[in-house]
Protein backbone atom coordinates (compact mmCIF):
# COMPACT_ATOMS: atom_id res chain seq x y z
CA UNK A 1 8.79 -24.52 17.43
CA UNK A 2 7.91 -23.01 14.30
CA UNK A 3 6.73 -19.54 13.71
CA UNK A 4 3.72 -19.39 11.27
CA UNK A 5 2.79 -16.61 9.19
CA UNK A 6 0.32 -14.81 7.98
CA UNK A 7 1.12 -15.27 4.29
CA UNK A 8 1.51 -19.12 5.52
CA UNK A 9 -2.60 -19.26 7.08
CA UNK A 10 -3.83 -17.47 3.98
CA UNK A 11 -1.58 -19.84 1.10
CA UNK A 12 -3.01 -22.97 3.50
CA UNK A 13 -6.79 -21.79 3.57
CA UNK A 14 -6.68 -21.08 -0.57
CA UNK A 15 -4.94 -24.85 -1.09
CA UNK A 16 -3.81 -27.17 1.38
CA UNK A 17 -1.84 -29.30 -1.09
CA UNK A 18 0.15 -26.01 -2.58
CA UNK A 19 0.84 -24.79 0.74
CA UNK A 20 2.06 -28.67 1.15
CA UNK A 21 4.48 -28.44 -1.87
CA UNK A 22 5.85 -25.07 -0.72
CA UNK A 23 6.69 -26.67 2.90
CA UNK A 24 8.40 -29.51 1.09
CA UNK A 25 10.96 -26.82 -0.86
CA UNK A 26 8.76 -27.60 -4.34
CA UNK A 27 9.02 -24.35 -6.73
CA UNK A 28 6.00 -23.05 -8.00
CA UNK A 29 5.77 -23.70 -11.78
CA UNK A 30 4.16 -20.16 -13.10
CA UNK A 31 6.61 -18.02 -11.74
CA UNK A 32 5.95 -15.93 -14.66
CA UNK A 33 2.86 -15.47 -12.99
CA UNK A 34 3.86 -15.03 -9.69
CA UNK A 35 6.78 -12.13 -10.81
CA UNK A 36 3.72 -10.33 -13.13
CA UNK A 37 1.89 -10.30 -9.87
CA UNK A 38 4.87 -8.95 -7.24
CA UNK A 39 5.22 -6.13 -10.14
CA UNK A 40 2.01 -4.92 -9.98
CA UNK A 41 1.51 -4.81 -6.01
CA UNK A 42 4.70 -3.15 -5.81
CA UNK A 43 3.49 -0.26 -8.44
CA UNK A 44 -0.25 -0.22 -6.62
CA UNK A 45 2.20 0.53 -3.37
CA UNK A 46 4.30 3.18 -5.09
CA UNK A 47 0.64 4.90 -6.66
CA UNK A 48 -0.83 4.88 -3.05
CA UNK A 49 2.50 6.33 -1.04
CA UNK A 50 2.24 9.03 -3.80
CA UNK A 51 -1.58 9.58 -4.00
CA UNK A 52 -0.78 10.16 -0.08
CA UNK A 53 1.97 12.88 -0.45
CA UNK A 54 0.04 14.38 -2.50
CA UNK A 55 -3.31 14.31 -0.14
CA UNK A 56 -1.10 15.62 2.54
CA UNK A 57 0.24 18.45 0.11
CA UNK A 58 -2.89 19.35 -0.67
CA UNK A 59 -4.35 19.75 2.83
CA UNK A 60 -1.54 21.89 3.44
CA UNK A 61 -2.57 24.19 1.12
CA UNK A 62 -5.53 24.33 1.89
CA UNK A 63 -4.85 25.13 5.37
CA UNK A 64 -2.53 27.88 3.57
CA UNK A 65 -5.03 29.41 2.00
CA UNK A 66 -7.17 29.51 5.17
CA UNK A 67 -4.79 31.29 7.19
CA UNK A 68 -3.88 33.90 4.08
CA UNK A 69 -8.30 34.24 3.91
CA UNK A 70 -8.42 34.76 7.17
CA UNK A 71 -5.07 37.24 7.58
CA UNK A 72 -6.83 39.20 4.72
CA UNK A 73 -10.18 39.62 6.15
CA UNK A 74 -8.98 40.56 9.49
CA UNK A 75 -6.70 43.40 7.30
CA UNK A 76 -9.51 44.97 5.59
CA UNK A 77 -12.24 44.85 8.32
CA UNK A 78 -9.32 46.80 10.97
């Protein structure tokens, strides 16, 4: 039995006769195209992995500066 995928459903609900080609082994003609477009997802996943470090950095120092706030204020009220 054949496993279907995902990427399968969603190439067979956009065009059922290119999703037929691409069963029968037929290579896309605009793979020009189709290259331009892996590129770009695979910088949009790079940009959101690092706008994600850097959210995490930045909670950290926030949290930093918390605890250093709060270490001070304690100091100077004892």
């Amino acid at each position: 039995m054949k496993i279907i995928r995902a990427s399968e459903i969603s190439s067979y609900s956009y065009c059922h006769r290119a999703w037929w080609y691409q069963q029968q082994g037929y290579q896309s003609e605009n793979q020009t195209e189709l290259a331009g477009g892996n590129e770009y997802h695979d910088r949009h996943g790079r940009a959101v992995v690092t706008t994600s470090c850097f959210t995490t950095l930045a909670y950290g120092f926030l949290i930093l500066a918390v605890a250093a706030l709060t270490i001070w204020l304690v100091g100077n009220i004892i």
